[in-house]
N, C-alpha and C. Protein backbone atom coordinates (compact mmCIF):
# COMPACT_ATOMS: atom_id res chain seq x y z
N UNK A 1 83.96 90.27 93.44
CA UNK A 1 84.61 89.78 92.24
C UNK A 1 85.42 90.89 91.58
N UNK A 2 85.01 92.20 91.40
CA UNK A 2 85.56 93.21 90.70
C UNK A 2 87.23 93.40 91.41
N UNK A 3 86.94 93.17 92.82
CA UNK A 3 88.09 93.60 93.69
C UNK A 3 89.59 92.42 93.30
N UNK A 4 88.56 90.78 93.12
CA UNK A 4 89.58 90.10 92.54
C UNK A 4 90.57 90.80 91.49
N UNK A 5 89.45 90.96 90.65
CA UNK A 5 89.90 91.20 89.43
C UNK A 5 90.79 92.18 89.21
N UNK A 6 90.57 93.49 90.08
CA UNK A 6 91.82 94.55 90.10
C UNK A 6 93.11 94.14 90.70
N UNK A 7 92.96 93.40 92.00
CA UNK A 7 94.36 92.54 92.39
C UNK A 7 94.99 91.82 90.75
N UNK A 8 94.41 90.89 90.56
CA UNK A 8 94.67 90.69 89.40
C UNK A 8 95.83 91.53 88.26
N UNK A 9 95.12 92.28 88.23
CA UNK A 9 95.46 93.13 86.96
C UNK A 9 96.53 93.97 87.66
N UNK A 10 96.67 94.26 88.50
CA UNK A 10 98.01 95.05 89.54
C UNK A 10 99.32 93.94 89.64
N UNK A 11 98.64 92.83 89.52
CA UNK A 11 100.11 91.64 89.93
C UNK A 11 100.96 91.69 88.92
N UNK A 12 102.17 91.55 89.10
CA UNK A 12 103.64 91.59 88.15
C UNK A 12 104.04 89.89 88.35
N UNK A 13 104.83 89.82 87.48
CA UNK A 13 105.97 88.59 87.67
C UNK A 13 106.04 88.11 88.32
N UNK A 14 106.51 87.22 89.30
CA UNK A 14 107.06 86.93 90.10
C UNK A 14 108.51 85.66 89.77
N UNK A 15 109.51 86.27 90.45
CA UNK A 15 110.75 84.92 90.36
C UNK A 15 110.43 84.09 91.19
N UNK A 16 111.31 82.88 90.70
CA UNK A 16 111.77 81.69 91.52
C UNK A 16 112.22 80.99 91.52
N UNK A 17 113.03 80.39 92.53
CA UNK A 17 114.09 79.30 92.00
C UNK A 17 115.54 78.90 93.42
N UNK A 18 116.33 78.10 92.41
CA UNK A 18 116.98 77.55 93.49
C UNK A 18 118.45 77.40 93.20
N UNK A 19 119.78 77.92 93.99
CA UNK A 19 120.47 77.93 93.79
C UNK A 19 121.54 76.67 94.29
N UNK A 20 122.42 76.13 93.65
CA UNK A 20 122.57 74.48 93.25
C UNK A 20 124.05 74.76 93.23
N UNK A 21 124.67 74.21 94.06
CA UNK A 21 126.15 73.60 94.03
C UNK A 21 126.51 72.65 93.03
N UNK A 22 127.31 72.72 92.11
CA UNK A 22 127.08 71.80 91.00
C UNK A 22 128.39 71.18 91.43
N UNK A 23 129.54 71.38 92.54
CA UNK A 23 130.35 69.92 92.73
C UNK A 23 130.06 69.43 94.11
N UNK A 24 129.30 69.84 95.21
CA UNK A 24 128.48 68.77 96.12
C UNK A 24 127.31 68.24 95.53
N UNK A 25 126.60 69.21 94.93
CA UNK A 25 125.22 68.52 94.74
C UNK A 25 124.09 69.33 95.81
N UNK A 26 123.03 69.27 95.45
CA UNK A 26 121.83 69.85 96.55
C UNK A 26 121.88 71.86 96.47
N UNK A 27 121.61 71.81 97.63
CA UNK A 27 120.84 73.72 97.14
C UNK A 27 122.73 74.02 98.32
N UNK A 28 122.44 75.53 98.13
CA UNK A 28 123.30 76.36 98.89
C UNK A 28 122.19 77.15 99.78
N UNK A 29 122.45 76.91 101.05
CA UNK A 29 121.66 77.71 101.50
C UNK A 29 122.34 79.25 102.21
N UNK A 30 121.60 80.06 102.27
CA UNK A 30 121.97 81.54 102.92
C UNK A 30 122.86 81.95 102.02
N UNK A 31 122.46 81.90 100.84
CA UNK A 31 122.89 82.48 99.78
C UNK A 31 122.20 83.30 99.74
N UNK A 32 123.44 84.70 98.82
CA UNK A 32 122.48 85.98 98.69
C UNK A 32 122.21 86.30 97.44
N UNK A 33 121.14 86.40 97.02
CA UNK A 33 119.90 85.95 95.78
C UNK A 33 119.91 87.87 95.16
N UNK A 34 120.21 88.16 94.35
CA UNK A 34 119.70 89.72 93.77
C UNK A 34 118.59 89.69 92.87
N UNK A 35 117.91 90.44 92.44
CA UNK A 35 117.24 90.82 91.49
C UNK A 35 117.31 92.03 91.00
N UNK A 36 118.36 92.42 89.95
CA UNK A 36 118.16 93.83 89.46
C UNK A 36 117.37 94.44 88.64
N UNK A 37 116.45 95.10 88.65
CA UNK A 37 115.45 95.90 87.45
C UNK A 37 116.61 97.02 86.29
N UNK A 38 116.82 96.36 85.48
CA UNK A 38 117.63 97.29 84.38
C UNK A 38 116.39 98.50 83.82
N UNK A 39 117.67 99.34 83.93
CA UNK A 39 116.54 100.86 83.27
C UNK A 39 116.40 101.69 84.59
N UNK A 40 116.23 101.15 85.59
CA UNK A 40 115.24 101.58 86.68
C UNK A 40 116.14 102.26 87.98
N UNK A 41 117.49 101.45 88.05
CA UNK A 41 118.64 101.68 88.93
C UNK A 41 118.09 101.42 90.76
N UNK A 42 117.50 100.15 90.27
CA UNK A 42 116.51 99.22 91.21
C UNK A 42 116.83 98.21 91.52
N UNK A 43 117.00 97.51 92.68
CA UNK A 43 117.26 95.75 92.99
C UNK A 43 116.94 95.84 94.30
N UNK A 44 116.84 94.22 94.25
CA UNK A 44 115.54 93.60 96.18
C UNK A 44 116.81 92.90 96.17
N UNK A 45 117.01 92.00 97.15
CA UNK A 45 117.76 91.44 97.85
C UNK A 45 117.23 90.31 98.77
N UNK A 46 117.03 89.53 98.33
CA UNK A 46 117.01 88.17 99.79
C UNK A 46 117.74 86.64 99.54
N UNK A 47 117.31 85.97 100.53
CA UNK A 47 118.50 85.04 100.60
C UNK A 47 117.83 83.76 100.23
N UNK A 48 118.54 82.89 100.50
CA UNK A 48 118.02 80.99 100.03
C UNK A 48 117.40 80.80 101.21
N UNK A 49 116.53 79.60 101.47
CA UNK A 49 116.19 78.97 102.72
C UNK A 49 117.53 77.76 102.78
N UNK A 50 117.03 76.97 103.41
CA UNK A 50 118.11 76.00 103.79
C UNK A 50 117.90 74.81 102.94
N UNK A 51 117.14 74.53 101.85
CA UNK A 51 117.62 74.05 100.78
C UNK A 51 117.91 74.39 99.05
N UNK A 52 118.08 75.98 99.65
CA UNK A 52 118.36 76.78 98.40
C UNK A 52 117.25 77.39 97.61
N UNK A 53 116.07 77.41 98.08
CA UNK A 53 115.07 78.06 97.31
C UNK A 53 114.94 79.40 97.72
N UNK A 54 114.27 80.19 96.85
CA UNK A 54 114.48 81.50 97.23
C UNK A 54 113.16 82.06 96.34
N UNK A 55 112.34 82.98 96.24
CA UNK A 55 111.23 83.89 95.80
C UNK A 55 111.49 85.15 95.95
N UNK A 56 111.10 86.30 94.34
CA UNK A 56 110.77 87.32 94.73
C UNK A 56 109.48 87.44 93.68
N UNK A 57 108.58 88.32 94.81
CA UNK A 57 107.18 88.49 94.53
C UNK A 57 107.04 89.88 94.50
N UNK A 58 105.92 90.44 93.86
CA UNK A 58 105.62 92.00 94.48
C UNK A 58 106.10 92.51 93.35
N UNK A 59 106.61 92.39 92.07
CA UNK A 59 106.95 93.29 90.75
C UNK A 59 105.79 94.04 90.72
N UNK A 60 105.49 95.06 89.85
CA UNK A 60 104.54 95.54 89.62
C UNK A 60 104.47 95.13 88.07
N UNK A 61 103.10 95.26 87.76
CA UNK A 61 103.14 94.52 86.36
C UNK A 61 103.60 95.44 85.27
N UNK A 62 104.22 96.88 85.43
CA UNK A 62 105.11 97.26 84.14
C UNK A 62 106.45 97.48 84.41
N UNK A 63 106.82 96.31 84.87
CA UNK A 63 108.35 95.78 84.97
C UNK A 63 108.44 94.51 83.74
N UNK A 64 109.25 94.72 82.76
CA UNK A 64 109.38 93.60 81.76
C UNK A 64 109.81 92.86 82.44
N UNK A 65 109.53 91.53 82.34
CA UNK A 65 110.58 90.52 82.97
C UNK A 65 112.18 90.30 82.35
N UNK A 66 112.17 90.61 81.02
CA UNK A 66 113.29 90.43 80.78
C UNK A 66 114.25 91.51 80.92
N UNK A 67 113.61 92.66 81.94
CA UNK A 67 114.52 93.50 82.30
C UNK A 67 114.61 92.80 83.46
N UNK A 68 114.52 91.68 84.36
CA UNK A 68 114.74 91.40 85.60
C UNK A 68 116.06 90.86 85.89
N UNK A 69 117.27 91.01 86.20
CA UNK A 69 118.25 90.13 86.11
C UNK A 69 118.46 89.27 87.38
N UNK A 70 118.26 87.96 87.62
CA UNK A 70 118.66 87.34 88.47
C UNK A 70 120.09 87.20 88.52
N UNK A 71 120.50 86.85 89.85
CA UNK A 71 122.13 86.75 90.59
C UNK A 71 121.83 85.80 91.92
N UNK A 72 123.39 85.67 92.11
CA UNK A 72 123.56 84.93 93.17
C UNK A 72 125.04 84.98 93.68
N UNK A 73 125.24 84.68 95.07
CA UNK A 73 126.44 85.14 95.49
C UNK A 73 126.40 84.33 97.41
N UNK A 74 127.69 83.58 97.21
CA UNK A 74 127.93 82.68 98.53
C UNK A 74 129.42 82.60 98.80
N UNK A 75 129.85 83.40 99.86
CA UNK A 75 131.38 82.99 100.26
C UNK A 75 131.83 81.77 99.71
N UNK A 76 132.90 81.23 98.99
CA UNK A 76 133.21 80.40 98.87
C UNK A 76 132.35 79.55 97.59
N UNK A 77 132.19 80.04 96.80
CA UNK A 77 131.49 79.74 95.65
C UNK A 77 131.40 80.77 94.90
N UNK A 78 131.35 80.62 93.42
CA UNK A 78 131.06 81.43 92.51
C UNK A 78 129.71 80.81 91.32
N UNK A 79 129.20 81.81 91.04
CA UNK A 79 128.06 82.14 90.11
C UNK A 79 128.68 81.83 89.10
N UNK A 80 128.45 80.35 88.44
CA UNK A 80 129.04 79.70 87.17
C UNK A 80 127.77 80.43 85.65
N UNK A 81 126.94 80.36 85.76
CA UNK A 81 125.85 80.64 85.36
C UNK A 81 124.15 80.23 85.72
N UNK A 82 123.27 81.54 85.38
CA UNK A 82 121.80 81.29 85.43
C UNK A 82 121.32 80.71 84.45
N UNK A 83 120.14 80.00 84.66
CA UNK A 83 119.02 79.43 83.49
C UNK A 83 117.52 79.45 83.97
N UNK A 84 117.37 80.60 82.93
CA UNK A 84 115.95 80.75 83.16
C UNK A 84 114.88 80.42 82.89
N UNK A 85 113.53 79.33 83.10
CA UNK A 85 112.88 78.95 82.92
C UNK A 85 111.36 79.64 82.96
N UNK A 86 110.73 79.39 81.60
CA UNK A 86 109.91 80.49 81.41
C UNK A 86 108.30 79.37 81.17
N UNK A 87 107.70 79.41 82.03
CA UNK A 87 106.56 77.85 81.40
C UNK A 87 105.96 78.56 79.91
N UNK A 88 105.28 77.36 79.62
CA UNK A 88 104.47 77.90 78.59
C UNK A 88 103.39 78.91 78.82
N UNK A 89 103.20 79.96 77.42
CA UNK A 89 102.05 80.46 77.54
C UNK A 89 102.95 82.34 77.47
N UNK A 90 104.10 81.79 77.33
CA UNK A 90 105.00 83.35 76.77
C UNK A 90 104.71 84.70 77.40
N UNK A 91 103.99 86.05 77.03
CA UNK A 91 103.88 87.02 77.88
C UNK A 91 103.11 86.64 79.15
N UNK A 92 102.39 86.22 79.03
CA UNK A 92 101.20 85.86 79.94
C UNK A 92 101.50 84.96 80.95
N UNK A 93 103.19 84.53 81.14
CA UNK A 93 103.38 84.20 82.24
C UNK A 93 103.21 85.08 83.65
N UNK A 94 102.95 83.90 84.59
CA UNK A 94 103.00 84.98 86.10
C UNK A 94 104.36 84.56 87.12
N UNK A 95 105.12 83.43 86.44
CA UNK A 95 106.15 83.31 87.13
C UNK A 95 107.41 82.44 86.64
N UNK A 96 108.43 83.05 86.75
CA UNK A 96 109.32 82.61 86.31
C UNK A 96 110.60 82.33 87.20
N UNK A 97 110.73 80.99 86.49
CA UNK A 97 111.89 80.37 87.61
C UNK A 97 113.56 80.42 86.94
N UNK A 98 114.46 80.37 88.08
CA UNK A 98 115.53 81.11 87.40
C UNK A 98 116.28 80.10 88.44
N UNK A 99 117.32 79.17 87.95
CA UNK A 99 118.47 78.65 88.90
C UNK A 99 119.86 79.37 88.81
N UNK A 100 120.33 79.15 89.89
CA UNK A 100 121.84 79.49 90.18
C UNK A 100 122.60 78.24 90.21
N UNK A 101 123.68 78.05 89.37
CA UNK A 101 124.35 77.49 89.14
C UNK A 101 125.71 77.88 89.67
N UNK A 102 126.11 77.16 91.17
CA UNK A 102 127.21 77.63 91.43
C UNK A 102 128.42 76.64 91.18
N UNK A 103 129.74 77.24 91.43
CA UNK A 103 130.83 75.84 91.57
C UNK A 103 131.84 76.91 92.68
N UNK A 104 133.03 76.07 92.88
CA UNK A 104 134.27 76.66 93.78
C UNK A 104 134.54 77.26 92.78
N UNK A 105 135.37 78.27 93.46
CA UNK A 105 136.09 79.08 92.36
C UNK A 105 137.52 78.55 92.07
């Protein structure tokens, strides 16, 4: 139990979410997804699956989240804007979901 409990207490944030063609409709897939850590001169990098969802896990827990900046980026589309969704329960969230809102440019 103790060992839970230190995993626990080591876990950070985690993102998630899905990036959305807003004049077809549905996800973009093999889109390339950023996460930059402001302050830190830090960012991960991975992509959509094939209906646009995407995860990053593994923060460490003294990363603010609202230093986390989500992005997104697909040939032939542009990053109209993000919206970030935060559930209830404020600091003490463990994950937060973030869409990409793309259109043509």
């Amino acid at each position: 139990m103790d060992e839970d409990d230190e995993d626990q207490s080591n876990a950070g944030v985690s993102f998630f979410g899905f990036a959305r063609d807003l004049d077809r409709g549905g996800g973009v897939a093999d889109a390339k997804v950023s996460a930059e850590i402001k302050n830190r001169n830090a960012s991960l990098v991975t992509r959509t699956d094939d209906q646009g969802h995407f995860k990053f896990s593994g923060f460490s827990k003294d990363i603010d989240p609202k230093d986390v900046v989500i992005s997104c980026s697909k040939d032939g589309l542009k990053l109209q804007r993000t919206v970030r969704r935060q559930p209830p329960g404020g600091d003490a969230a463990t994950s937060i979901e973030v869409d990409c809102l793309m259109v043509k440019p």
